[in-house]
N, C-alpha and C. Protein backbone atom coordinates (compact mmCIF):
# COMPACT_ATOMS: atom_id res chain seq x y z
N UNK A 1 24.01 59.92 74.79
CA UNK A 1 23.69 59.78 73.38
C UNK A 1 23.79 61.11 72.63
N UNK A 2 24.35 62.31 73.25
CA UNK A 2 24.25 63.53 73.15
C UNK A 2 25.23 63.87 71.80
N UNK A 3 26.37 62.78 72.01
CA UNK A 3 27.68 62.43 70.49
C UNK A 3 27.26 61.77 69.15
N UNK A 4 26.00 61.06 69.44
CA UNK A 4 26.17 59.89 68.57
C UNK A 4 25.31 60.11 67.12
N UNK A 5 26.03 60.27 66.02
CA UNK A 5 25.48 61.26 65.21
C UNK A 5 25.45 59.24 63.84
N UNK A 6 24.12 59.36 63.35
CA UNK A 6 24.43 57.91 62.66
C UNK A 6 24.78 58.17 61.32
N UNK A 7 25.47 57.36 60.54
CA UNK A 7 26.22 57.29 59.37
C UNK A 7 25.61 56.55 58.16
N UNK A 8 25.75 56.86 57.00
CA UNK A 8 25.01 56.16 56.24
C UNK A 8 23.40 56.54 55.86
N UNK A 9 22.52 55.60 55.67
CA UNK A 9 21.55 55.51 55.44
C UNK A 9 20.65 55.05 56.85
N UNK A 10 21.21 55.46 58.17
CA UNK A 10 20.68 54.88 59.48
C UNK A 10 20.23 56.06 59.82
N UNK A 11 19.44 55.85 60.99
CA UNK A 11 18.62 57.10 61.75
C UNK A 11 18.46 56.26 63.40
N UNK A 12 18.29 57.77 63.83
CA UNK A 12 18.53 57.40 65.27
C UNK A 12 16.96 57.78 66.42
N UNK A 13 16.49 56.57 66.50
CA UNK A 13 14.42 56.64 67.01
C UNK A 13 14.55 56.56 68.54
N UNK A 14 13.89 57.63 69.08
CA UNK A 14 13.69 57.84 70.15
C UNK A 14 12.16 57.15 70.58
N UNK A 15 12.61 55.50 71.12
CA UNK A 15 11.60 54.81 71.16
C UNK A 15 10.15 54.74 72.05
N UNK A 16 9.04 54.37 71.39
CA UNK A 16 7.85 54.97 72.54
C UNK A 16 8.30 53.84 73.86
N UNK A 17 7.64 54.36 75.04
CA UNK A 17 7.49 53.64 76.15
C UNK A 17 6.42 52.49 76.22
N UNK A 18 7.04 51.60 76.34
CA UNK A 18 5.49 50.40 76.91
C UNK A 18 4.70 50.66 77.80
N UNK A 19 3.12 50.62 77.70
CA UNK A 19 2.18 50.93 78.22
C UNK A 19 2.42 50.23 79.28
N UNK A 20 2.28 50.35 80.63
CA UNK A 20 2.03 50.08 82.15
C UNK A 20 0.60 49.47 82.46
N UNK A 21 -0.26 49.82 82.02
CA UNK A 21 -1.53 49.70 82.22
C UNK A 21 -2.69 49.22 81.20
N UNK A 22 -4.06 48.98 81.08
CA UNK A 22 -4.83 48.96 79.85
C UNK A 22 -5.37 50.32 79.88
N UNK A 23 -6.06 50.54 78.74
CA UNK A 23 -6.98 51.40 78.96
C UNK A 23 -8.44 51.38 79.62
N UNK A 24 -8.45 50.59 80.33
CA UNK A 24 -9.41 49.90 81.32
C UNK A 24 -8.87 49.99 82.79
N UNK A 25 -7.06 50.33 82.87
CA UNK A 25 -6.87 50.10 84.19
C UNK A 25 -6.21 49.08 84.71
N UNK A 26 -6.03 48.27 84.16
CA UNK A 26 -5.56 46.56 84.89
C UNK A 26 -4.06 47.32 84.44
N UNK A 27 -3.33 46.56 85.46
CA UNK A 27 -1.99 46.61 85.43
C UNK A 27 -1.08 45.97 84.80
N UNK A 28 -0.11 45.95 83.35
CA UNK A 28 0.43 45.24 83.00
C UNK A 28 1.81 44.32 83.75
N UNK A 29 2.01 43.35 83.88
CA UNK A 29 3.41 42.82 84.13
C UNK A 29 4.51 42.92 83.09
N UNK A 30 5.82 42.94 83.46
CA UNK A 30 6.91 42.87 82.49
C UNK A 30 6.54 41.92 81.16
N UNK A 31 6.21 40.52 81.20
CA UNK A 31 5.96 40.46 80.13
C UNK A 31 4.65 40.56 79.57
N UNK A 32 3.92 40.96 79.94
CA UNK A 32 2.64 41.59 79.14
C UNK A 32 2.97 42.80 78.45
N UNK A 33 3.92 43.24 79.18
CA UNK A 33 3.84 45.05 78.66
C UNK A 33 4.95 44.76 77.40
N UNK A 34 4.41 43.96 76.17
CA UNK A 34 5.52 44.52 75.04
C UNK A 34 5.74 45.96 75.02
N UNK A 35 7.22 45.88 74.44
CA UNK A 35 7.80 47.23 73.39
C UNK A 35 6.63 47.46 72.19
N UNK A 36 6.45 48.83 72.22
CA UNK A 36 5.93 48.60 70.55
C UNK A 36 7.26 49.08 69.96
N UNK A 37 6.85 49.04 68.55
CA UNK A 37 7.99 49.47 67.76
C UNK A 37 7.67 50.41 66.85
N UNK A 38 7.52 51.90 67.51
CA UNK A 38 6.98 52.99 67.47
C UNK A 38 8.25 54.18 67.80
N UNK A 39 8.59 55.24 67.52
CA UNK A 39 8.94 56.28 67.76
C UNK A 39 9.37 57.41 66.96
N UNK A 40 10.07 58.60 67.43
CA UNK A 40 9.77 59.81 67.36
C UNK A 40 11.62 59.79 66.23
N UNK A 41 11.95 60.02 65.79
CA UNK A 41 13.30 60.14 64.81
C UNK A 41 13.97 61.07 65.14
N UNK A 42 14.94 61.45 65.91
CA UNK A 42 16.04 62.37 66.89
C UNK A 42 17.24 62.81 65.86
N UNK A 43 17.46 61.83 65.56
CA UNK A 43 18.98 62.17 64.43
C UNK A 43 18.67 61.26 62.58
N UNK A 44 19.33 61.86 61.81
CA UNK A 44 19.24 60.96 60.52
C UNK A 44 20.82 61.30 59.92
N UNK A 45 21.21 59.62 59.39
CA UNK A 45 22.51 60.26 59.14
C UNK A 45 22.17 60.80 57.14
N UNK A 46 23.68 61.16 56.43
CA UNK A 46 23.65 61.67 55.22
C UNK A 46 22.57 61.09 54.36
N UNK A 47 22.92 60.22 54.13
CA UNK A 47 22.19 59.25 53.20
C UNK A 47 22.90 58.26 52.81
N UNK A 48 22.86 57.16 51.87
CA UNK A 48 22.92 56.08 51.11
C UNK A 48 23.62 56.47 49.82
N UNK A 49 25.02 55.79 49.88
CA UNK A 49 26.22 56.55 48.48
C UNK A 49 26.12 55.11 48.08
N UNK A 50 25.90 55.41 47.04
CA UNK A 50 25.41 54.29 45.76
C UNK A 50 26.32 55.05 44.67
N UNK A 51 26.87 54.06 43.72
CA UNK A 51 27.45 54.39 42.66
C UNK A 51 27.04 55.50 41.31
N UNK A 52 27.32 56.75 40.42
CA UNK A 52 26.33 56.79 39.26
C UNK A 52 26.48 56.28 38.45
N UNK A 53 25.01 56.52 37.95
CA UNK A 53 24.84 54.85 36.70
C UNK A 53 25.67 55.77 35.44
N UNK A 54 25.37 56.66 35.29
CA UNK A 54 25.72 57.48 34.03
C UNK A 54 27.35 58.04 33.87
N UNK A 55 27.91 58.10 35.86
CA UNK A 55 28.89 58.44 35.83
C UNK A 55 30.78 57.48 35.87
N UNK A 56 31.36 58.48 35.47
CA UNK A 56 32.82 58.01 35.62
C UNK A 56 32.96 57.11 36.80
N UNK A 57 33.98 55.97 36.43
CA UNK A 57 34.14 54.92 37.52
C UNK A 57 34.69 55.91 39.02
N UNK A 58 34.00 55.64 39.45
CA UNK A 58 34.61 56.10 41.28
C UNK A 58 33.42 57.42 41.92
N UNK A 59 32.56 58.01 40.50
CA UNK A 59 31.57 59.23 40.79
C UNK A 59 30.38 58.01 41.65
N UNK A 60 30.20 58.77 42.68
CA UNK A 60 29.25 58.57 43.81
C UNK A 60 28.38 59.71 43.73
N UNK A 61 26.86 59.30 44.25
CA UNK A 61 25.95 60.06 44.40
C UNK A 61 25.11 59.61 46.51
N UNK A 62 24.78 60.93 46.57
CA UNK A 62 24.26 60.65 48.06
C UNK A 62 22.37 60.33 48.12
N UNK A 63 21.95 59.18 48.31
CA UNK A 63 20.20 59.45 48.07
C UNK A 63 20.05 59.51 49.87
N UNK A 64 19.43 61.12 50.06
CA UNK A 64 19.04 61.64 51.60
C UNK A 64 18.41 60.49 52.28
N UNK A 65 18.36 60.24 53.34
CA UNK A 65 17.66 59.41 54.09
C UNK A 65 15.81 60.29 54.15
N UNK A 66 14.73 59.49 53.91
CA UNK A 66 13.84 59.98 53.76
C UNK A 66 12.59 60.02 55.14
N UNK A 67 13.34 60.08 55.80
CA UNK A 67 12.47 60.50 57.18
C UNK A 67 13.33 61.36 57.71
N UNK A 68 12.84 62.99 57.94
CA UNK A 68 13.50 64.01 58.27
C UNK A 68 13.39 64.14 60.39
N UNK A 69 13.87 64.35 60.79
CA UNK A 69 13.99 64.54 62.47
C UNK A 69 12.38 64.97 62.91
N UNK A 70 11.94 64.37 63.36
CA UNK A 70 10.87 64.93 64.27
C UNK A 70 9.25 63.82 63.47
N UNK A 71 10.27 63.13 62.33
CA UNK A 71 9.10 62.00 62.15
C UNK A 71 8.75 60.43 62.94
N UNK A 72 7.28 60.39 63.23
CA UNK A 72 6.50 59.39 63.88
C UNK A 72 6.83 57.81 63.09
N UNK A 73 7.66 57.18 63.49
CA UNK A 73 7.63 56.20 62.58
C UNK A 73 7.38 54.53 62.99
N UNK A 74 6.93 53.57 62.34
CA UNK A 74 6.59 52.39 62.56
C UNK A 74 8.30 51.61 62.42
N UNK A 75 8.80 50.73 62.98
CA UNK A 75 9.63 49.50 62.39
C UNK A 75 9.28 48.46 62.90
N UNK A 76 10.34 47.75 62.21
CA UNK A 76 10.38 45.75 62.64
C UNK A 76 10.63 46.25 64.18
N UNK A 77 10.01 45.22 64.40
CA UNK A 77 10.00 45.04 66.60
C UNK A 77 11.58 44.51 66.76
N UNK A 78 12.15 43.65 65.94
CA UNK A 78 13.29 43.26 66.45
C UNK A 78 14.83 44.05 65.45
N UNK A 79 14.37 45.15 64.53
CA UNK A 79 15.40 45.79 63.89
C UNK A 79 16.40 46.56 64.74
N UNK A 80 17.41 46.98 64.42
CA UNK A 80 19.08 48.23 64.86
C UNK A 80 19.19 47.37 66.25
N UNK A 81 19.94 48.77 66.83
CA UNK A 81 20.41 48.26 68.00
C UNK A 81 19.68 48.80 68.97
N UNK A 82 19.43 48.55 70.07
CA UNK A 82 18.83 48.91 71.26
C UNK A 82 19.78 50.15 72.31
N UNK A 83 19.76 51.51 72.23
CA UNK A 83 21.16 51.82 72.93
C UNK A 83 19.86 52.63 74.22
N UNK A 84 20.33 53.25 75.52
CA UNK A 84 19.99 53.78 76.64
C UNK A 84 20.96 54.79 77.09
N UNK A 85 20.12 56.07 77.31
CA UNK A 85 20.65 56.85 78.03
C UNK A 85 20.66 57.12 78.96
N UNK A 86 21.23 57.95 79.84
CA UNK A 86 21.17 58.13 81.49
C UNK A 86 19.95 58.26 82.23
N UNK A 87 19.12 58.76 81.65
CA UNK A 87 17.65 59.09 82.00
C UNK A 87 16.36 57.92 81.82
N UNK A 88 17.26 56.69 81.32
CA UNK A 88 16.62 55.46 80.91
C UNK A 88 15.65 55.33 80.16
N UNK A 89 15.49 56.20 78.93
CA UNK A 89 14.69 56.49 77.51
C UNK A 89 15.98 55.39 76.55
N UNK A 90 14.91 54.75 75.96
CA UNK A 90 15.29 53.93 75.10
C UNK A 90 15.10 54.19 73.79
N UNK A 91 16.74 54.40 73.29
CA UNK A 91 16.78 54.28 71.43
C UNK A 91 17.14 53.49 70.72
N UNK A 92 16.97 53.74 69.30
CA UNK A 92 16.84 52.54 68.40
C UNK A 92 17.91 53.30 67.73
N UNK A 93 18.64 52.53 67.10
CA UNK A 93 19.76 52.66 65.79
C UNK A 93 19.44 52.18 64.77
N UNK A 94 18.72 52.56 63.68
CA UNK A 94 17.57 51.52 62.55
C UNK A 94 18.04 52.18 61.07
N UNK A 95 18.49 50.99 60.26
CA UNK A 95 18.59 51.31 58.77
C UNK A 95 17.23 51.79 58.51
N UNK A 96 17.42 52.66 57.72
CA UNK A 96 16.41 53.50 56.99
C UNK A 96 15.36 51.97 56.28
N UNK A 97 15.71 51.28 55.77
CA UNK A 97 15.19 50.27 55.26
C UNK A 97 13.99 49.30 56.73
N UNK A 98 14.54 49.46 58.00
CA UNK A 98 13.80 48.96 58.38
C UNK A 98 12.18 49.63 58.77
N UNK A 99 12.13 50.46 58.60
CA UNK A 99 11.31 51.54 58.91
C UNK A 99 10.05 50.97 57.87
N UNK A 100 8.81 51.03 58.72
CA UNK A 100 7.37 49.87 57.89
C UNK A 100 6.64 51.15 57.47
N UNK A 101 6.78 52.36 57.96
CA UNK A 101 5.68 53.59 58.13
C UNK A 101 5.91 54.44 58.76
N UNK A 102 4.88 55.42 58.20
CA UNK A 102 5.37 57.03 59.36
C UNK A 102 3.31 57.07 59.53
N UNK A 103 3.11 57.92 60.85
CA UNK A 103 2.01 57.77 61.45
C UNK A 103 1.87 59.40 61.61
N UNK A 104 0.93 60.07 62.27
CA UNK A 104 1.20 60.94 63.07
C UNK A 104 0.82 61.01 64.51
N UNK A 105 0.55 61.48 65.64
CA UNK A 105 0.32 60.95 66.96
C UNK A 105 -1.03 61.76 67.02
């Protein structure tokens, strides 16, 4: 995932791990242990080119994607794509739009 730089108004979430356990100790099974849909923001692409309202036909403007690298963020459980790297850490590929919140840890 070391290439994969996202385009647009997308960002690239380095997703939390599902808890194994409670905080009591009992052991979760595969399906007990949901995904949350929680993580850490690794890459952000340019932003979102929307037309200007004021400008000449074909003038484009860029609005930044507004979660900068290293933000805690909430999304939809079932938003982007699901991609894996060699080390079997799981990322998210998520329009800026799906994103519910930013937290801190």
């Amino acid at each position: 995932l070391a290439k994969i730089q996202p385009i647009g108004d997308r960002l690239l979430v380095l997703a939390d791990a599902a808890a194994t356990e409670t905080k009591g100790g009992l052991l979760l099974t595969a399906q007990q242990n949901e995904r949350p849909a929680t993580g850490k923001v690794v890459r952000v692409g340019p932003g979102k080119t929307v037309p200007k309202e004021d400008g000449e036909e074909g003038e484009v403007e860029t609005t930044p994607v507004p979660y900068p690298t290293g933000t805690q963020v909430v999304y939809f459980k079932y938003a982007g794509s699901d991609l894996k790297d060699n080390d079997g850490n799981t990322y998210k590929l998520l329009d800026a739009e799906d994103v519910l919140g930013t937290y801190t840890a």
